[in-house]
PDB file of N, CA and C in Angstrom:
ATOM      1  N   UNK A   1     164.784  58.883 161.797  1.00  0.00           N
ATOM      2  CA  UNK A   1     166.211  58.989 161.637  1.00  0.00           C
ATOM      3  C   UNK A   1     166.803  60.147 162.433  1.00  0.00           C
ATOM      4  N   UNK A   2     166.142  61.161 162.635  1.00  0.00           N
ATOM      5  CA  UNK A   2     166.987  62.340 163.174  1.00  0.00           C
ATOM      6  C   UNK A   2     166.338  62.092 164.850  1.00  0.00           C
ATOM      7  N   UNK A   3     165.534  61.737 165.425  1.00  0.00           N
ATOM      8  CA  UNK A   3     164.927  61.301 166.330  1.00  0.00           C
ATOM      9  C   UNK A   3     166.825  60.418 167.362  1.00  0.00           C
ATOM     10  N   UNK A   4     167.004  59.360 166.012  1.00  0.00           N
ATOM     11  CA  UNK A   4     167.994  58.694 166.616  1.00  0.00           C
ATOM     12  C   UNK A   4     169.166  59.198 166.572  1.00  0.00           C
ATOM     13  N   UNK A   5     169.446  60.655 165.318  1.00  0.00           N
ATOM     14  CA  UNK A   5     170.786  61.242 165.687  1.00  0.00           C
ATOM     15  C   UNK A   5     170.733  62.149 166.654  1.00  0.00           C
ATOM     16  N   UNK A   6     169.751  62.376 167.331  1.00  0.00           N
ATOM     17  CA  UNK A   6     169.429  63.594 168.479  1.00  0.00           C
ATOM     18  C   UNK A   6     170.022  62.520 169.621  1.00  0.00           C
ATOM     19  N   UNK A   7     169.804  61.211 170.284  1.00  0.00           N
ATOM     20  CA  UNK A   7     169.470  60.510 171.015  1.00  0.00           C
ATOM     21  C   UNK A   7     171.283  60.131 171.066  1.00  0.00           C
ATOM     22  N   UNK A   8     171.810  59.646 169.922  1.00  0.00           N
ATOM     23  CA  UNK A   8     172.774  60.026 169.644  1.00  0.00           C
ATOM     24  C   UNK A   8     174.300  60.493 170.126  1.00  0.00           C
ATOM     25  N   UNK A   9     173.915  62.057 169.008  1.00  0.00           N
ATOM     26  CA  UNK A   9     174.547  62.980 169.556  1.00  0.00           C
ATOM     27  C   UNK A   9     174.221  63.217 171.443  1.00  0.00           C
ATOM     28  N   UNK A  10     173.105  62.872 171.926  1.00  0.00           N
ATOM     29  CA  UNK A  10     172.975  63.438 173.169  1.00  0.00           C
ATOM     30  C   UNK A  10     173.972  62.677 174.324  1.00  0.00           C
ATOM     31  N   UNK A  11     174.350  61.144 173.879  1.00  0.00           N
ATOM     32  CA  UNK A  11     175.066  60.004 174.373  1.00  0.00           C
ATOM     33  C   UNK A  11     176.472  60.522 174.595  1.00  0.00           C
ATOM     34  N   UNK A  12     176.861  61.021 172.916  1.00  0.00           N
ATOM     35  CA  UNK A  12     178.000  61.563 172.786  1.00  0.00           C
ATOM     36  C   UNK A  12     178.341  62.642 173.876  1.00  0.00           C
ATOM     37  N   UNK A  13     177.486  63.706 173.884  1.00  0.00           N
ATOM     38  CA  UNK A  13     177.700  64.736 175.081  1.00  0.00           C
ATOM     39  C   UNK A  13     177.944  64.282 176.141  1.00  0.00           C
ATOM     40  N   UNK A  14     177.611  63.656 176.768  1.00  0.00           N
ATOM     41  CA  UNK A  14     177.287  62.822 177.933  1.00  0.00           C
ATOM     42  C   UNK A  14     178.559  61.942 178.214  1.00  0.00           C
ATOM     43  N   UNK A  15     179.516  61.176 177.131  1.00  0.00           N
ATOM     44  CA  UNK A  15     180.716  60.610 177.414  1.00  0.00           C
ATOM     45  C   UNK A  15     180.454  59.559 177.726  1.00  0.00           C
ATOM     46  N   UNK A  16     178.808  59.118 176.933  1.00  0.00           N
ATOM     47  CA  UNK A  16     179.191  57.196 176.827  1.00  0.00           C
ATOM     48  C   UNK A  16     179.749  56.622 175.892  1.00  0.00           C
ATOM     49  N   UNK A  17     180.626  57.067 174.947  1.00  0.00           N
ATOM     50  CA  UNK A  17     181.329  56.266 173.862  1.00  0.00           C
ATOM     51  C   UNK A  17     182.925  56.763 173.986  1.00  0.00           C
ATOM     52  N   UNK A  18     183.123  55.394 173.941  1.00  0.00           N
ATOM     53  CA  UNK A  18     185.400  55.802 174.516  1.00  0.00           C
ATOM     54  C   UNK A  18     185.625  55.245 173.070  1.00  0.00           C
ATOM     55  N   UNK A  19     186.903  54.750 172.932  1.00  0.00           N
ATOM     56  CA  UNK A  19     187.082  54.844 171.625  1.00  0.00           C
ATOM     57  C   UNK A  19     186.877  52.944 171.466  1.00  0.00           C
ATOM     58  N   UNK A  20     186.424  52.274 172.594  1.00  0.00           N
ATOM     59  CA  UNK A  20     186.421  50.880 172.235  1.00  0.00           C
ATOM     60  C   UNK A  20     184.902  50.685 172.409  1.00  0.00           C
ATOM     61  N   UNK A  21     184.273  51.947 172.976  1.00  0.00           N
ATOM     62  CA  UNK A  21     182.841  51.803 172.608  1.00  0.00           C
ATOM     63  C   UNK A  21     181.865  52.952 171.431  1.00  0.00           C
ATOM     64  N   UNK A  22     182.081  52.492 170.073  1.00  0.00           N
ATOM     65  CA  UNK A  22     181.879  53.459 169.281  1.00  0.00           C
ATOM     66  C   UNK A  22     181.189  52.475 168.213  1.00  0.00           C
ATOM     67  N   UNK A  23     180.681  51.321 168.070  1.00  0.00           N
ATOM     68  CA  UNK A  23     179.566  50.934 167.123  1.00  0.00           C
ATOM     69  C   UNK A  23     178.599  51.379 167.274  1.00  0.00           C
ATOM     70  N   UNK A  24     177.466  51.658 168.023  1.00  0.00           N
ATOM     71  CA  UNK A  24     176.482  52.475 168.136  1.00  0.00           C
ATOM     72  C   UNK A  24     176.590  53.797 167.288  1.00  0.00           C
ATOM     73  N   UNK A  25     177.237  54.735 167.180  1.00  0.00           N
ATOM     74  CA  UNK A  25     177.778  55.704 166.103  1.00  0.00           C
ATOM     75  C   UNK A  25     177.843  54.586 164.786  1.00  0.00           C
ATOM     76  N   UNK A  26     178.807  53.918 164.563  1.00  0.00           N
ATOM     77  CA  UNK A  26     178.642  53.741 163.107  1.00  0.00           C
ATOM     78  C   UNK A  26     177.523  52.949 162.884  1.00  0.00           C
ATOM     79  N   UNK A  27     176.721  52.146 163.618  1.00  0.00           N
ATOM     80  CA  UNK A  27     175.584  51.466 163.251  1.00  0.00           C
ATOM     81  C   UNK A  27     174.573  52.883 162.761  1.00  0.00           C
ATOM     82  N   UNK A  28     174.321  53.952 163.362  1.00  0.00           N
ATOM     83  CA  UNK A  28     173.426  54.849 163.129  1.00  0.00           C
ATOM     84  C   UNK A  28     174.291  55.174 161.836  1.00  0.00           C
ATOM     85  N   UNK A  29     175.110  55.714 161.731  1.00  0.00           N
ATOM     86  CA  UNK A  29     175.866  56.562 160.746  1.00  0.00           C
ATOM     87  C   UNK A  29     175.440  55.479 159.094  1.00  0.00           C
ATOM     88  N   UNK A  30     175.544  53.875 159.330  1.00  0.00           N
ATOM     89  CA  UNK A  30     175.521  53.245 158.166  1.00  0.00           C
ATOM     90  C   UNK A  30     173.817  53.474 157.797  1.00  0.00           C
ATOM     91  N   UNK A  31     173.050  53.311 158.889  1.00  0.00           N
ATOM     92  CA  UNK A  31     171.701  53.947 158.681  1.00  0.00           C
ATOM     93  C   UNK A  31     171.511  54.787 158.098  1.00  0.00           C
ATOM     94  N   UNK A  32     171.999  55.798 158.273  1.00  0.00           N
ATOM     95  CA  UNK A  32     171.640  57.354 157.730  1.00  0.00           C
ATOM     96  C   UNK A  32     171.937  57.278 156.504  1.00  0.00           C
ATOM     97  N   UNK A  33     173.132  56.878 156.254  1.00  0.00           N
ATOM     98  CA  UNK A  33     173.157  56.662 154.431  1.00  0.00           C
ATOM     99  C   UNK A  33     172.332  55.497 153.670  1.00  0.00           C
ATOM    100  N   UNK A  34     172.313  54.978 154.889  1.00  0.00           N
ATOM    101  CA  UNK A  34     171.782  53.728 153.383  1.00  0.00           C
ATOM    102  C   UNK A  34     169.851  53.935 152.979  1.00  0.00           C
ATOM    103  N   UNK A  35     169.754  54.789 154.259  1.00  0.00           N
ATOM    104  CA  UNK A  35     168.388  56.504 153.929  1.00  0.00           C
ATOM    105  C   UNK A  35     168.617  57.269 153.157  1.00  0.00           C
ATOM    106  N   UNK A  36     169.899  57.497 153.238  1.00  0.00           N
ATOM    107  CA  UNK A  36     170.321  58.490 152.150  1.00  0.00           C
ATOM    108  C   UNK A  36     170.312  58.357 150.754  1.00  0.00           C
ATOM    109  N   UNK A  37     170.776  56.994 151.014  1.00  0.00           N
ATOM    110  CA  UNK A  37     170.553  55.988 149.360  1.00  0.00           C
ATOM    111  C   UNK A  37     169.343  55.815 148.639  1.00  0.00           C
ATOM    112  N   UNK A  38     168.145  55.541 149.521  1.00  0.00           N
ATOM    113  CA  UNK A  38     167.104  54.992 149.249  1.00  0.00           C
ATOM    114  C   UNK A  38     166.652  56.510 148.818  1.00  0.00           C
ATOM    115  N   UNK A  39     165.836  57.919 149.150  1.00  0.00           N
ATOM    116  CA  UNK A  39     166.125  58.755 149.173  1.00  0.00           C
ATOM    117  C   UNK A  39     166.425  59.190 147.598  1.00  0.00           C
ATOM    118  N   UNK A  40     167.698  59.010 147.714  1.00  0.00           N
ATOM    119  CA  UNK A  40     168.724  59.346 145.808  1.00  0.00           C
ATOM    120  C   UNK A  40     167.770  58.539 144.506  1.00  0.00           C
ATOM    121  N   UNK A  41     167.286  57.719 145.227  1.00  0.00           N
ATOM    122  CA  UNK A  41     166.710  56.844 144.119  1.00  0.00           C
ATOM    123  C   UNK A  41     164.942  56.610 144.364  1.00  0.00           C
ATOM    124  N   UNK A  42     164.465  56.759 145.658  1.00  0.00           N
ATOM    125  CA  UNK A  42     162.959  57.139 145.408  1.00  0.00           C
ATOM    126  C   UNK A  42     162.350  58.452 145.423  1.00  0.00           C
ATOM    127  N   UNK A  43     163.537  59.614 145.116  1.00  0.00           N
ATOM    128  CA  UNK A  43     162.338  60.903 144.613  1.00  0.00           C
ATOM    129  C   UNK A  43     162.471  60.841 143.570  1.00  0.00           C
ATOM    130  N   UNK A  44     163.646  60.337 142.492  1.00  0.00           N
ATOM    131  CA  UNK A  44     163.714  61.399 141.241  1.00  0.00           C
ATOM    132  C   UNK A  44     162.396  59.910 140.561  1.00  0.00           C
ATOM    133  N   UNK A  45     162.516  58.793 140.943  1.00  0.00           N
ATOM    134  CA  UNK A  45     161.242  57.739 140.384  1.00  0.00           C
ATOM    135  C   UNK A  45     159.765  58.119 140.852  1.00  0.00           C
ATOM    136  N   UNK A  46     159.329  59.086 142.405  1.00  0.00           N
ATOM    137  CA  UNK A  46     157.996  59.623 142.706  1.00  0.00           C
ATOM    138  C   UNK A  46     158.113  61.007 141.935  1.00  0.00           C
ATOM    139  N   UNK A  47     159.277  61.386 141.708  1.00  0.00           N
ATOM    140  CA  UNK A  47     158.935  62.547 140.945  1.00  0.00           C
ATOM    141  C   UNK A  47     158.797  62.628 139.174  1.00  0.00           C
ATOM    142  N   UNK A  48     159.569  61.329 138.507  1.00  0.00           N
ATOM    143  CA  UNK A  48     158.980  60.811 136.891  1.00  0.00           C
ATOM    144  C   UNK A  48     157.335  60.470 137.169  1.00  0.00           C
ATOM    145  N   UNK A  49     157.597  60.016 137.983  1.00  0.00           N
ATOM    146  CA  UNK A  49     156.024  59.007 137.872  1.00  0.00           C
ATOM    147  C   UNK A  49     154.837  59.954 137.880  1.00  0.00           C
ATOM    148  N   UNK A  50     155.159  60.936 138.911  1.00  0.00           N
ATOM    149  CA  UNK A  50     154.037  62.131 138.817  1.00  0.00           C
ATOM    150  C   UNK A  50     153.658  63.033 138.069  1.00  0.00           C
ATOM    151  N   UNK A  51     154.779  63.014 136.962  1.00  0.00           N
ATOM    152  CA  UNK A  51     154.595  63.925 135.948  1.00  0.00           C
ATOM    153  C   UNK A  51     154.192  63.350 134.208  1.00  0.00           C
ATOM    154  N   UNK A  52     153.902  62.112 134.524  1.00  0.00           N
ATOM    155  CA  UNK A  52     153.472  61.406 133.534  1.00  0.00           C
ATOM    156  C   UNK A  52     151.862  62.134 133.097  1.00  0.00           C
TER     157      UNK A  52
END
């Protein structure tokens, strides 16, 4: 995941996204959360489970 916001952000610097080329940003961006999601809900279940 951060591999692809480096790769990214590096595009961005660079001035390949205008404002009619900007899915690539939200395709990563919906990524990152829906990591983020998964994440919220598989530590606090690896972390019950381990303390059983």
């Amino acid at each position: 995941g951060i591999g692809v916001l480096l790769v990214l952000a590096l595009l961005a610097w660079r001035g390949k996204f205008a404002k009619r080329n900007y899915n690539p940003v939200e395709i990563v961006g919906l990524y990152w959360h829906f990591v983020d999601i998964v994440w919220v809900f598989l530590f606090p279940l690896l972390y019950l489970v381990g303390h059983r």
